[in-house]
Protein backbone atom coordinates (compact mmCIF):
# COMPACT_ATOMS: atom_id res chain seq x y z
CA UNK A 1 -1.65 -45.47 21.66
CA UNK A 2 -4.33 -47.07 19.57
CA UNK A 3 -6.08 -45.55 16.34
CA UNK A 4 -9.65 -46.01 15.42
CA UNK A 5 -10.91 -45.32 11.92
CA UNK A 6 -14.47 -47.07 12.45
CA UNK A 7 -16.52 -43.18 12.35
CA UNK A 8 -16.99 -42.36 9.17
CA UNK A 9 -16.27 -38.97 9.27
CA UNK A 10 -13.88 -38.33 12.11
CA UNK A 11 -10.89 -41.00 13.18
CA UNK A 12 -10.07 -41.26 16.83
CA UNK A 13 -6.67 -41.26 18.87
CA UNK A 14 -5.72 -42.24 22.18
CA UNK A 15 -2.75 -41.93 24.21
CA UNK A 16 -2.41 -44.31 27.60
CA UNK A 17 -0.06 -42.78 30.18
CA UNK A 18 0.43 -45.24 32.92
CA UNK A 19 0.63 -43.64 36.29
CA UNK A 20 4.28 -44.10 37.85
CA UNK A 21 3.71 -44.88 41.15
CA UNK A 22 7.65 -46.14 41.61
CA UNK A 23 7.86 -42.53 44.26
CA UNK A 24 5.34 -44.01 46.41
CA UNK A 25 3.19 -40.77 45.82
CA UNK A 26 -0.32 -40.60 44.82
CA UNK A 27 -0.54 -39.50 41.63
CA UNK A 28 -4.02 -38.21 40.21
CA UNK A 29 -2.59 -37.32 36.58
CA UNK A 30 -4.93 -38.53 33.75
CA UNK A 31 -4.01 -41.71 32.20
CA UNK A 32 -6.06 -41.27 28.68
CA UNK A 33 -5.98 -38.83 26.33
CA UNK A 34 -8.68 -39.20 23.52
CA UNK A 35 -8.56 -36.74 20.85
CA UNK A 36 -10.46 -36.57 17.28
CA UNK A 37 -9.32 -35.71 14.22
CA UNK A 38 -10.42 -35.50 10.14
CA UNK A 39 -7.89 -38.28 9.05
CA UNK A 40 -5.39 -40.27 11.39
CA UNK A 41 -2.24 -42.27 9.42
CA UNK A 42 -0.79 -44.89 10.52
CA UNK A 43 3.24 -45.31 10.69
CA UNK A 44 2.07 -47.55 8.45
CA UNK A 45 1.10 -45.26 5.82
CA UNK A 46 2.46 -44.70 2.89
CA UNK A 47 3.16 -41.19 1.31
CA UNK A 48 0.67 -41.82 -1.58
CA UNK A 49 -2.12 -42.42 0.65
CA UNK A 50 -1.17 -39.03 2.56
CA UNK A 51 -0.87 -37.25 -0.77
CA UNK A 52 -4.54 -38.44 -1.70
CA UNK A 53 -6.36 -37.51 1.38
CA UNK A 54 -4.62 -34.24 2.58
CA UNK A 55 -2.84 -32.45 -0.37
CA UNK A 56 -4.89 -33.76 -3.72
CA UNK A 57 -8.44 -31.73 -2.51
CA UNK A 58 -6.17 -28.43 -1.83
CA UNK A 59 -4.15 -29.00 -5.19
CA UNK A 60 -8.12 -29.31 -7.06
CA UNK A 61 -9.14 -26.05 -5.26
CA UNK A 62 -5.83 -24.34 -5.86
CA UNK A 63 -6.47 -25.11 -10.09
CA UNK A 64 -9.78 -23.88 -9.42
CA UNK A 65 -8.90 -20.28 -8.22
CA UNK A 66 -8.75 -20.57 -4.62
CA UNK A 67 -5.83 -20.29 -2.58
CA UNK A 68 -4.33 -22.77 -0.24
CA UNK A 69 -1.98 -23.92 2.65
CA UNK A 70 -0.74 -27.21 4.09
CA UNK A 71 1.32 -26.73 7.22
CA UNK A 72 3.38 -29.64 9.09
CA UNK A 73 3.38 -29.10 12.82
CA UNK A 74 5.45 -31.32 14.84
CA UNK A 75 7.97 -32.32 17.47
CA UNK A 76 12.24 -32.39 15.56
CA UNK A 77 12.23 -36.30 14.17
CA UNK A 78 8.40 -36.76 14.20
CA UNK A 79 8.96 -36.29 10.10
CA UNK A 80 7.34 -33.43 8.95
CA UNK A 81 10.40 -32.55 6.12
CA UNK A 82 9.58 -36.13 4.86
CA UNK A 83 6.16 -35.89 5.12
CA UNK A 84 6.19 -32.31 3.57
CA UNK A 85 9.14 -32.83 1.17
CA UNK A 86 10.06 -36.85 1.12
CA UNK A 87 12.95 -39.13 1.33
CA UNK A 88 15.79 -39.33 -0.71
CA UNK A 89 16.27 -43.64 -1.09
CA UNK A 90 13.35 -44.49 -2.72
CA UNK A 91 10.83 -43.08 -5.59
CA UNK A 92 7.81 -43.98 -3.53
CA UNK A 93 8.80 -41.76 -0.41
CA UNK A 94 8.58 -38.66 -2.34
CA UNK A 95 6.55 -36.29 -0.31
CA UNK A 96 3.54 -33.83 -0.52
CA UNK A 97 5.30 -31.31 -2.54
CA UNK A 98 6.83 -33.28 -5.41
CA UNK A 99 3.60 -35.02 -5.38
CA UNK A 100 1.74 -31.81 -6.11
CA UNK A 101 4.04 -30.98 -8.59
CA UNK A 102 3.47 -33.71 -10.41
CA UNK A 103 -0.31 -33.83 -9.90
CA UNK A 104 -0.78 -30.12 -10.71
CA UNK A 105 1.30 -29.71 -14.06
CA UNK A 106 -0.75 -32.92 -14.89
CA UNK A 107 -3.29 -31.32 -14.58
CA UNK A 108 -2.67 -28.73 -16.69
CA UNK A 109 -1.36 -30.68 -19.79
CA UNK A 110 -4.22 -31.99 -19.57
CA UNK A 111 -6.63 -28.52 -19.77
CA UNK A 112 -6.82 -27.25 -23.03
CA UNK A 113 -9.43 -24.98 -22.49
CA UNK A 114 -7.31 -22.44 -20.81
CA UNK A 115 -3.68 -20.94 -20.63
CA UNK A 116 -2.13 -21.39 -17.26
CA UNK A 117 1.50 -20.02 -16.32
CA UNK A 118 3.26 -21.25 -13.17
CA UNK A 119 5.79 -19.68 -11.19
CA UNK A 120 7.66 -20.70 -8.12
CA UNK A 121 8.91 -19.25 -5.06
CA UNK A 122 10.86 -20.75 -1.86
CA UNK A 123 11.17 -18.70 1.72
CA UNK A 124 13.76 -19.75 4.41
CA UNK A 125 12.91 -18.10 7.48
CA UNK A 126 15.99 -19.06 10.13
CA UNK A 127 16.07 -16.64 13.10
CA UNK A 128 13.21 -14.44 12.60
CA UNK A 129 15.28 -13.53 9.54
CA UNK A 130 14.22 -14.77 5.54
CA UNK A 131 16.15 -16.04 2.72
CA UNK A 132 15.21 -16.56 -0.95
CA UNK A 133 16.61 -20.19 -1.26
CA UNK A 134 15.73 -19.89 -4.85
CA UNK A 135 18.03 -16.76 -5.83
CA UNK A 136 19.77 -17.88 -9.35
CA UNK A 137 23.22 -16.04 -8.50
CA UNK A 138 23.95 -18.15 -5.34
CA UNK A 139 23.71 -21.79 -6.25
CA UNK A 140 24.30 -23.77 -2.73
CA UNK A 141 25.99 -21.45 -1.07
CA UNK A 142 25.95 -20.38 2.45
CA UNK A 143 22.86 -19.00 3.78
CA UNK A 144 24.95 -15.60 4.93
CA UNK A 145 25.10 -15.13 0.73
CA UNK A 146 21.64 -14.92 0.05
CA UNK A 147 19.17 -12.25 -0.54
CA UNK A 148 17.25 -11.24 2.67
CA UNK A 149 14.03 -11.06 2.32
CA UNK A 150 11.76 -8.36 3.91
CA UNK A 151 7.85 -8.02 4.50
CA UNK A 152 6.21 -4.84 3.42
CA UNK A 153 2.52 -4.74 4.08
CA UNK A 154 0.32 -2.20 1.85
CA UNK A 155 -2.09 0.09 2.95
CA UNK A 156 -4.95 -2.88 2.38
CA UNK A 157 -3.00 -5.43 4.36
CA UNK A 158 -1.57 -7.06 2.07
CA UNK A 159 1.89 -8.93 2.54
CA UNK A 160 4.33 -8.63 -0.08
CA UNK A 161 7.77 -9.93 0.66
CA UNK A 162 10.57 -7.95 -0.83
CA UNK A 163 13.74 -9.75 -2.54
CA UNK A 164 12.08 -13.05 -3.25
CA UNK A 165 12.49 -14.54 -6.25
CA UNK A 166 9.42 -15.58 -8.33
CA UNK A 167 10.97 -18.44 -11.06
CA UNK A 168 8.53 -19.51 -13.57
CA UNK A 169 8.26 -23.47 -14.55
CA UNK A 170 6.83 -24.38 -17.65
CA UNK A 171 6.93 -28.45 -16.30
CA UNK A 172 6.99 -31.04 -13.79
CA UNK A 173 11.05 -31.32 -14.50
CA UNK A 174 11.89 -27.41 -14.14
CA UNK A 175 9.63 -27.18 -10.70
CA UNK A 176 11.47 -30.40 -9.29
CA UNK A 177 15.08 -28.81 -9.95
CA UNK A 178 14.20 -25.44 -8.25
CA UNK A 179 12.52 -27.60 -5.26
CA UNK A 180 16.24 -29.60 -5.16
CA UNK A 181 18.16 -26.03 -5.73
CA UNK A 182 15.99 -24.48 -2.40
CA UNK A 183 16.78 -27.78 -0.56
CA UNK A 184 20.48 -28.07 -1.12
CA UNK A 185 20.35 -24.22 0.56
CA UNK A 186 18.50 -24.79 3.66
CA UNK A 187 19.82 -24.82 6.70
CA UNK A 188 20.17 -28.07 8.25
CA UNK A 189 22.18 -29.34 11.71
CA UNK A 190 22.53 -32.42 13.55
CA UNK A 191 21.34 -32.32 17.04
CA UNK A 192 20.51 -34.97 20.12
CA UNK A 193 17.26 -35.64 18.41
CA UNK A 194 17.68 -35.70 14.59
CA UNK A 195 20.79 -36.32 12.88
CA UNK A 196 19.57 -33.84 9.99
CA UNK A 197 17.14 -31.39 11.51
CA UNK A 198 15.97 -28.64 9.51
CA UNK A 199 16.42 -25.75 11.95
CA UNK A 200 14.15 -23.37 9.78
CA UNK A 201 11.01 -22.89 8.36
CA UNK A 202 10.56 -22.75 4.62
CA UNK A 203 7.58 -22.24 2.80
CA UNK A 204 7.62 -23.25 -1.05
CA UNK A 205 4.92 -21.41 -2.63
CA UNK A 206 3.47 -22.77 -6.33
CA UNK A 207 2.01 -19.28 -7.90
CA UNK A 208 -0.83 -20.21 -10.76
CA UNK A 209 -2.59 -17.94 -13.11
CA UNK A 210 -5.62 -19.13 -15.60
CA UNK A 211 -7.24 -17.07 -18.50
CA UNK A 212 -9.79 -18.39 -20.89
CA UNK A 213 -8.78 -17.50 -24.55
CA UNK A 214 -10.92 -14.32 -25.78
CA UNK A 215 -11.76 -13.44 -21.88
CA UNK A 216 -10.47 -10.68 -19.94
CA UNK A 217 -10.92 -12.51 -16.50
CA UNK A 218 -7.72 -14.39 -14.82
CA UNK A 219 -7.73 -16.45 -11.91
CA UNK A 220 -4.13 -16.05 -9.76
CA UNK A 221 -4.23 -18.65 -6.87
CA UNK A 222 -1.24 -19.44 -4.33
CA UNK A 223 -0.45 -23.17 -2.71
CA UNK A 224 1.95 -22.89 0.19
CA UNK A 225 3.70 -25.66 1.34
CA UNK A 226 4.86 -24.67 4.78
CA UNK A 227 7.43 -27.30 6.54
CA UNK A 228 7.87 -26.00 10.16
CA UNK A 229 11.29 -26.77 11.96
CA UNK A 230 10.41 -28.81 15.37
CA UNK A 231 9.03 -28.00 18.26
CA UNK A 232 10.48 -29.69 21.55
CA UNK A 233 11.98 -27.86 25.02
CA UNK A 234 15.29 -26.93 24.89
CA UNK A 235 15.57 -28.84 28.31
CA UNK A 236 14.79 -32.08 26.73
CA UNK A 237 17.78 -31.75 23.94
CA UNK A 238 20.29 -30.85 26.09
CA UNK A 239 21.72 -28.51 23.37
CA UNK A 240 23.74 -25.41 23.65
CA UNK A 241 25.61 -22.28 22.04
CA UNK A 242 24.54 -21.70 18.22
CA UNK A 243 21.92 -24.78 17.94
CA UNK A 244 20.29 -22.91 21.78
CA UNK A 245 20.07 -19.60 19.82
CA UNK A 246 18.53 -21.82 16.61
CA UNK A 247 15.80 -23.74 18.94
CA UNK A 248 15.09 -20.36 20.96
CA UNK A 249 14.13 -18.80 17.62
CA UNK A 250 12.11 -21.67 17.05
CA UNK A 251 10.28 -22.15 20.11
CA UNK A 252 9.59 -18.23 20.21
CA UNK A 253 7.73 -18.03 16.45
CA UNK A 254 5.94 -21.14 17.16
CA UNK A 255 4.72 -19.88 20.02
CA UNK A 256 3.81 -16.81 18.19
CA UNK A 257 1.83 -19.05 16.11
CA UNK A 258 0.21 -20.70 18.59
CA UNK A 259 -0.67 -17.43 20.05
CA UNK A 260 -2.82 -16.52 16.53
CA UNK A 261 -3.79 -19.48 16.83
CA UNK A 262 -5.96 -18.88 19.92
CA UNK A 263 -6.82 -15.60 19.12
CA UNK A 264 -8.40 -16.82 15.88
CA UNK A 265 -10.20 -19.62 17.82
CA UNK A 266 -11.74 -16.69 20.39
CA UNK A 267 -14.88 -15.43 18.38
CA UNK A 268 -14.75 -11.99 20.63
CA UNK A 269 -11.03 -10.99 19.41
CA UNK A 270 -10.62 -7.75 17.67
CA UNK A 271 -7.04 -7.93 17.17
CA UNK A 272 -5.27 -10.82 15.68
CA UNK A 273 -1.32 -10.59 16.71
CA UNK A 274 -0.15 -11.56 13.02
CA UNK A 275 2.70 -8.94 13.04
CA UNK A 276 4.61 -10.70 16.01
CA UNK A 277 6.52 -13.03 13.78
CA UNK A 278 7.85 -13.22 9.87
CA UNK A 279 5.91 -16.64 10.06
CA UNK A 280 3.14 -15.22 10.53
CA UNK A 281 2.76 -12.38 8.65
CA UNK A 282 3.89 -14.38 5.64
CA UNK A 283 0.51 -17.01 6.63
CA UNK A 284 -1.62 -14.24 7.40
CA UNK A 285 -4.11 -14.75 4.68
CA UNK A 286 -3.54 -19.04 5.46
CA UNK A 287 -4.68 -18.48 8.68
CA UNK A 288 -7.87 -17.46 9.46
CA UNK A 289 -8.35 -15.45 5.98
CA UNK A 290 -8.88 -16.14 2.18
CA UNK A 291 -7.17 -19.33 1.87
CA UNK A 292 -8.07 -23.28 1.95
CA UNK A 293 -5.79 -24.61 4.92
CA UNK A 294 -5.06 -27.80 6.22
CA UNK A 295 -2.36 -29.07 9.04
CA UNK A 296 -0.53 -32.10 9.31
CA UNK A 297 0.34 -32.59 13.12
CA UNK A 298 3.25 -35.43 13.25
CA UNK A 299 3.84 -37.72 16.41
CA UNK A 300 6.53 -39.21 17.66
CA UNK A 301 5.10 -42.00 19.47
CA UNK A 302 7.55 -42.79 22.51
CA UNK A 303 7.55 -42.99 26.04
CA UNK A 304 9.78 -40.06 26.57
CA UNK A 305 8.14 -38.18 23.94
CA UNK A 306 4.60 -38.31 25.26
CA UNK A 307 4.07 -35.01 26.68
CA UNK A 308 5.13 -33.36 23.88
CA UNK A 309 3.12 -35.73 21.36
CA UNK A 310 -0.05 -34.60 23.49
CA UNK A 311 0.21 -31.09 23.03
CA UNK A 312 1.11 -31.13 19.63
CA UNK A 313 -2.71 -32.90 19.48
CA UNK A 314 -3.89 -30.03 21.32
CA UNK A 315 -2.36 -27.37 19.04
CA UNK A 316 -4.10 -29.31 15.94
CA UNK A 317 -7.68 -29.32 17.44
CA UNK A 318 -7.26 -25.63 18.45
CA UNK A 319 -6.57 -24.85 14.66
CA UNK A 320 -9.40 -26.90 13.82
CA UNK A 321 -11.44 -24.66 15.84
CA UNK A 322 -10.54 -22.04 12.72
CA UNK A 323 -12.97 -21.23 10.35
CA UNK A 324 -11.03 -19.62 7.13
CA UNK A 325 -13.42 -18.19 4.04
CA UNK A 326 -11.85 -19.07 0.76
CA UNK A 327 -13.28 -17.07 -2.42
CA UNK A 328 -12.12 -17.25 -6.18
CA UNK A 329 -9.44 -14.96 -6.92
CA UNK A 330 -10.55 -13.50 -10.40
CA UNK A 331 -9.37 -9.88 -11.67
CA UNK A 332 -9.75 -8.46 -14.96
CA UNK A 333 -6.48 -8.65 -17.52
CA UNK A 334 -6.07 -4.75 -18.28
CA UNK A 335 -4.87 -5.44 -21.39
CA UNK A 336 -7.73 -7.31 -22.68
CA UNK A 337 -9.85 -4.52 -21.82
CA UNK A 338 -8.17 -2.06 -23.41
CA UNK A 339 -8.58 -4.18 -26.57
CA UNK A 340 -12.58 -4.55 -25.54
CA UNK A 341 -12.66 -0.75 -25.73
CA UNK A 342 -11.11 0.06 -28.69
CA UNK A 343 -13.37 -2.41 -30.54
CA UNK A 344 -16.20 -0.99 -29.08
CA UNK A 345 -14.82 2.63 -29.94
CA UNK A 346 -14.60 1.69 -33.33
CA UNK A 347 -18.38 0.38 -33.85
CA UNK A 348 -19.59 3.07 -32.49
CA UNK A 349 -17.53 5.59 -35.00
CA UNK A 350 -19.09 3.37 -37.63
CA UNK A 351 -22.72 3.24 -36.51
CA UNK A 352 -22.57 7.09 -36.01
CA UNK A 353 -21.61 7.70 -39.31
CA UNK A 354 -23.84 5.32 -40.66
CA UNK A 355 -26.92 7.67 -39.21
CA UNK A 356 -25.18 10.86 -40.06
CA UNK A 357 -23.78 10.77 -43.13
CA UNK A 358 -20.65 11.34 -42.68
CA UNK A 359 -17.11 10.15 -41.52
CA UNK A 360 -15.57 11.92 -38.77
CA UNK A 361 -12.25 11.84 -38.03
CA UNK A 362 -10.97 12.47 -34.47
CA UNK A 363 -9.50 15.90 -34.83
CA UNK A 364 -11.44 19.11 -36.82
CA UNK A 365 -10.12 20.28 -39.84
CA UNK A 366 -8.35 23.78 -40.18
CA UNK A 367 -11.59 25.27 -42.02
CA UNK A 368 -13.83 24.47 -39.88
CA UNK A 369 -11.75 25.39 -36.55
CA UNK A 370 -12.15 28.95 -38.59
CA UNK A 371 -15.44 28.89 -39.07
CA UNK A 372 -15.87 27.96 -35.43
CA UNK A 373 -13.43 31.25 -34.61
CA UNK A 374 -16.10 33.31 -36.62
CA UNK A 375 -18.59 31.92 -34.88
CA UNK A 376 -17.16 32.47 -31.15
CA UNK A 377 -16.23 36.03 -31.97
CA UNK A 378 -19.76 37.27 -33.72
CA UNK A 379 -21.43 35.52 -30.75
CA UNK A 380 -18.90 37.33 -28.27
CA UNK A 381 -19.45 41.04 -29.81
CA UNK A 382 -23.17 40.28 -29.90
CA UNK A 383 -24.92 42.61 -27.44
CA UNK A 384 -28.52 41.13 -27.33
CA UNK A 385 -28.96 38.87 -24.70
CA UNK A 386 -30.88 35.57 -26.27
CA UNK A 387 -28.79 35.35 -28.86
CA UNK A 388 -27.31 31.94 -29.07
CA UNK A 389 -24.31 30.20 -30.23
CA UNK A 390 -25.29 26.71 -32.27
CA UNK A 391 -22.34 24.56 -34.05
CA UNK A 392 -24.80 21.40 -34.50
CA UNK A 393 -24.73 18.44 -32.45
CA UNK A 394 -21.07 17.34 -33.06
CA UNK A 395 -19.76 17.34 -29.77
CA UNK A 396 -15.85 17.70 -30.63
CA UNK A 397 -17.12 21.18 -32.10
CA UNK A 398 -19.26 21.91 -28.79
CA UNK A 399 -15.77 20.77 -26.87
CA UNK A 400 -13.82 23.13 -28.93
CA UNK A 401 -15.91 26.55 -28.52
CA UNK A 402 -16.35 25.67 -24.62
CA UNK A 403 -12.18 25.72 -24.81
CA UNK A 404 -12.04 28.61 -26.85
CA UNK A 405 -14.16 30.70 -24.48
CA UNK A 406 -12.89 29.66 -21.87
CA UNK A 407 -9.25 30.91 -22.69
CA UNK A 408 -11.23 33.92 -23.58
CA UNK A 409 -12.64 34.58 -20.07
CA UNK A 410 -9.09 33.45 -18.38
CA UNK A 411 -7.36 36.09 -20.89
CA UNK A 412 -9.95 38.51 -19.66
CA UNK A 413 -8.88 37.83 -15.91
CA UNK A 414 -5.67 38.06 -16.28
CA UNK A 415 -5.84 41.51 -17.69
CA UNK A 416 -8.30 42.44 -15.01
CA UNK A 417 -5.42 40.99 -12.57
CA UNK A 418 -2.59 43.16 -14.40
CA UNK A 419 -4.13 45.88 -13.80
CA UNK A 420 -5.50 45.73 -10.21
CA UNK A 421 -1.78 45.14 -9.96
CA UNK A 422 -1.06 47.84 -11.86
CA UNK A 423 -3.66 50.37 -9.92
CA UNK A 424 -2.08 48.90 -6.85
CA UNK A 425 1.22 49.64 -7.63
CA UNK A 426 0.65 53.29 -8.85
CA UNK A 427 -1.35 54.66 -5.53
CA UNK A 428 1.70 54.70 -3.87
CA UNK A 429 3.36 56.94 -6.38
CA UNK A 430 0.31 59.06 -5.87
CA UNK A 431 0.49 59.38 -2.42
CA UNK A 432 3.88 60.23 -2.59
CA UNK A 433 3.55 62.92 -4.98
CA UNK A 434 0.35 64.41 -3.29
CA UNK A 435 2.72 64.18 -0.08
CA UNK A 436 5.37 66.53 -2.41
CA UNK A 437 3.40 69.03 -3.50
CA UNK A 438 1.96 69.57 0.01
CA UNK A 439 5.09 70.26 1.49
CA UNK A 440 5.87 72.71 -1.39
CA UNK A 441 2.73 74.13 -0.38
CA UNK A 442 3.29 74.11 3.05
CA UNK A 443 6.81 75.93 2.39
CA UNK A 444 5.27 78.49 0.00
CA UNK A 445 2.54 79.50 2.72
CA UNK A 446 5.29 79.71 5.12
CA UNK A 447 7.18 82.19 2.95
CA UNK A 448 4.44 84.01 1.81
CA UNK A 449 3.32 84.42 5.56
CA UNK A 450 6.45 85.78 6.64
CA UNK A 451 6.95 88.06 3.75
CA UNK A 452 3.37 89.39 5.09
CA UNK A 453 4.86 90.17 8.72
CA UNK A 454 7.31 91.70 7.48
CA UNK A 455 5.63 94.19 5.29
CA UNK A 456 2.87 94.49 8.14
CA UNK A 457 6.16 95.94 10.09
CA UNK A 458 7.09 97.81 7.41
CA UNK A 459 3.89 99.66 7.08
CA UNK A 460 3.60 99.93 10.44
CA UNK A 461 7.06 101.89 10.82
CA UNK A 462 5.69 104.12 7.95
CA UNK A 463 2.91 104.88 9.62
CA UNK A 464 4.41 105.67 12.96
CA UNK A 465 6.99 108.01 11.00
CA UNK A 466 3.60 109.73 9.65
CA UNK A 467 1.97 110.00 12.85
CA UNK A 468 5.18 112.14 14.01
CA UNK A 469 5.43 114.01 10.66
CA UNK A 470 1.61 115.23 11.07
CA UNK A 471 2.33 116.05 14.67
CA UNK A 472 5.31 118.02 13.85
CA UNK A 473 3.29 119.97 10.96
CA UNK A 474 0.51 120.85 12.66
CA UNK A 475 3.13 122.20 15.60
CA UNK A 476 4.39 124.22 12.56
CA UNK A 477 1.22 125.34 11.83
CA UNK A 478 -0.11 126.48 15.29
CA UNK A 479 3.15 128.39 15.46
CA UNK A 480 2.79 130.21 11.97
CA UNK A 481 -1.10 130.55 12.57
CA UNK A 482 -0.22 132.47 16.07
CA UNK A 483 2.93 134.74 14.49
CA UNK A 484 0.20 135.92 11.40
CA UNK A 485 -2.08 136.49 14.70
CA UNK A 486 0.25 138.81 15.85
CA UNK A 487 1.51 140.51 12.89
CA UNK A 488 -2.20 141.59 12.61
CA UNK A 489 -2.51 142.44 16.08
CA UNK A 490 0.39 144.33 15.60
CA UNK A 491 -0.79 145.94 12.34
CA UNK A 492 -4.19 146.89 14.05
């Protein structure tokens, strides 16, 4: 490989593969590999000069309000955990995230002008599962121990990660010891590779907040400090049983990453598969959103390691491809407001008194919430139709008749409901009694109508009986008229 730094802006690297022509086959495979990147180190670079060009302009934009991400992407034992975190032998391997410590909390100290407070989080994720490496109750124990943590999104998209620990540092010292806590819990294994591979990815997240004295604006900004675990085939390592479940883990949520990646890079893509892994939900806003990112992509520069050294190159210039759109993260302090308003409240109670006359209090007195009664109820019984109702322009006097007639008008409606109800429930009764009396009714006429037939028979007997009598006296009659006939016949 060779390394050229002569461009200004953009260093060069290029990666020979000699053809092996040992088979006696023709073999057409590319033997250079040129590739371009922002900033190309060395191996003989030291961590101070990788803290100055990569993490120092995120750390400045970070203090300023923005938020930010620095991600190591590599092969296992290309040295991304000492790039990202540092070595252990000496004080001048210390990597990007002491250095930041240090850098930031100088920072502060030495900005008087506004009151920062730092807090401090640290997220394991090991097999698509996370772990608060930071939880105060389990102090290096085994990862089974500690709090799981789980991602709820809200309804604007927002990530929050449920069960991790926020732990607030005041200094440089207090931040270092939480980093060493988190470190002492991670999960770590020996394999064919790496005699201490980190089989997980943690992400150590520095949480600031700024307010200017007096102002009700604060700035919250985020730096995370993602250390990926490595990226290799699982063919290569030759490993098996728990450290093959570990790596497939691995290889699956970096190729979930890889697979944002791309669909970031696509300018046509409506849906960006974020919700595939914990990884990446937890860097959805680091990549391709509201955040200042940058990616360290480690080599391991070695004949058996080529192929994978050259795709790792290819991953970095796809995220390059990203374009992310950081803004200042200000809000208003609630709080402060509040304080805003009452002040304001209170100038304005003196100004208005000042033109009136007088000092009002918030509340009426008990005379004058009679005299307002007065008022309401000559007003009320008043039957001509302009006549108005005027209490002056005070409007907690306006306030209080518009209350007081209005209970008078709801009064009013629920009488007119009581008795609609009322009406409603004595028609029934009505129809039932109406029902009564015209069956007694019905009765009587039946009575009375066969108390008619039967004096209709009655007199019709009677007259029949009549009828005969009559015949039978005016028989009598004819008789007696013929016998006088004769007498007088016989007396002639």
């Amino acid at each position: 490989y060779s390394v050229d730094d002569d461009d200004k802006s953009l260093s060069s690297l290029e990666i020979i593969v000699p053809r092996d022509l040992a088979d006696g086959f023709v073999n057409n495979k590319r033997e250079s590999y040129k590739f371009k990147f922002q900033k190309i180190f060395d191996q003989e670079a030291k961590q101070d000069v990788v803290f100055d060009n990569i993490a120092k302009p995120v750390a400045e934009c970070v203090l300023s309000g923005y938020n930010g991400t620095i991600f190591a992407y590599g092969q296992t034992g290309s040295g991304k955990t000492f790039t990202i975190t540092g070595g252990a032998e000496r004080y001048s391997d210390r990597g990007i995230i002491p250095r930041t410590l240090s850098y930031i909390f100088d920072q502060l100290q030495k900005d008087s002008s506004k009151v920062y407070t730092t807090h401090v989080s640290y997220l394991e994720i090991y097999n698509e599962c996370g772990y608060d490496l930071l939880d105060p109750r389990h102090e290096a124990s085994r990862l089974e121990d500690l709090p799981k943590v789980t991602i709820m999104e809200d309804p604007d998209q927002n990530i929050h990660l449920k069960n991790l620990s926020l732990q607030q540092a005041t200094n440089e010292e207090e931040a270092l010891n939480l980093l060493f806590l988190g470190d002492t819990n991670r999960m770590i294994a020996e394999t064919p590779i790496n005699q201490a591979s980190t089989r997980s990815h943690c992400i150590f997240t520095i949480h600031i907040s700024s307010k200017e004295p007096g102002s009700a604006t604060i700035r919250r900004s985020k730096l995370h400090l993602v250390d990926l675990a490595g990226s290799e085939r699982v063919a290569k390592t030759g490993v098996g049983g728990h450290l093959l479940t570990e790596a497939k883990y691995i290889n699956l949520s970096l190729h979930y990453l890889e697979q944002v990646i791309i669909a970031l890079a696509e300018k046509n893509r409506s849906h960006i598969p974020y919700r595939n892994s914990m990884m990446t939900s937890v860097l959805r806003d680091s990549l391709g959103g509201n955040c200042m990112t940058t990616m360290i992509a480690t080599l391991s520069i070695d004949k058996r390691n080529i192929d994978e050294s050259i795709s790792t190159c290819r991953f970095a210039q796809r995220v390059a491809l990203i374009k992310n759109e950081a803004v200042l993260n200000e809000e208003i302090d609630p709080r402060l407001v509040r304080v805003v308003l009452k002040k304001e409240i209170q100038e304005l109670k003196d100004e208005l008194a000042l033109v009136t006359g007088k000092q009002r209090t918030s509340e009426l007195s008990q005379e004058e919430l009679l005299q307002l009664d007065e008022l309401i109820e000559t007003f009320l019984q008043d039957n001509d139709p302009d006549s108005t109702l005027d209490v002056g322009a005070d409007m907690r006097k306006i306030k209080y008749c518009f209350i007081r007639v209005k209970v008078f008008l709801l009064n009013i409606d629920k009488l007119m409901t009581r008795s609609k109800i009322s009406d409603k429930k004595l028609l029934p009764q009505h129809i039932s009694e109406d029902k009564d009396i015209n069956k007694e009714a019905g009765e009587e006429l039946k009575k009375m109508k066969e108390l008619l037939q039967q004096r209709d028979n009655e007199i019709n007997i009677l007259v029949n009986i009549l009828k005969k009598e009559k015949k039978k006296a005016q028989g009598a009659l004819f008789q007696l008229n013929g016998a006088s006939a004769g007498s007088t016949v016989l007396e002639q």
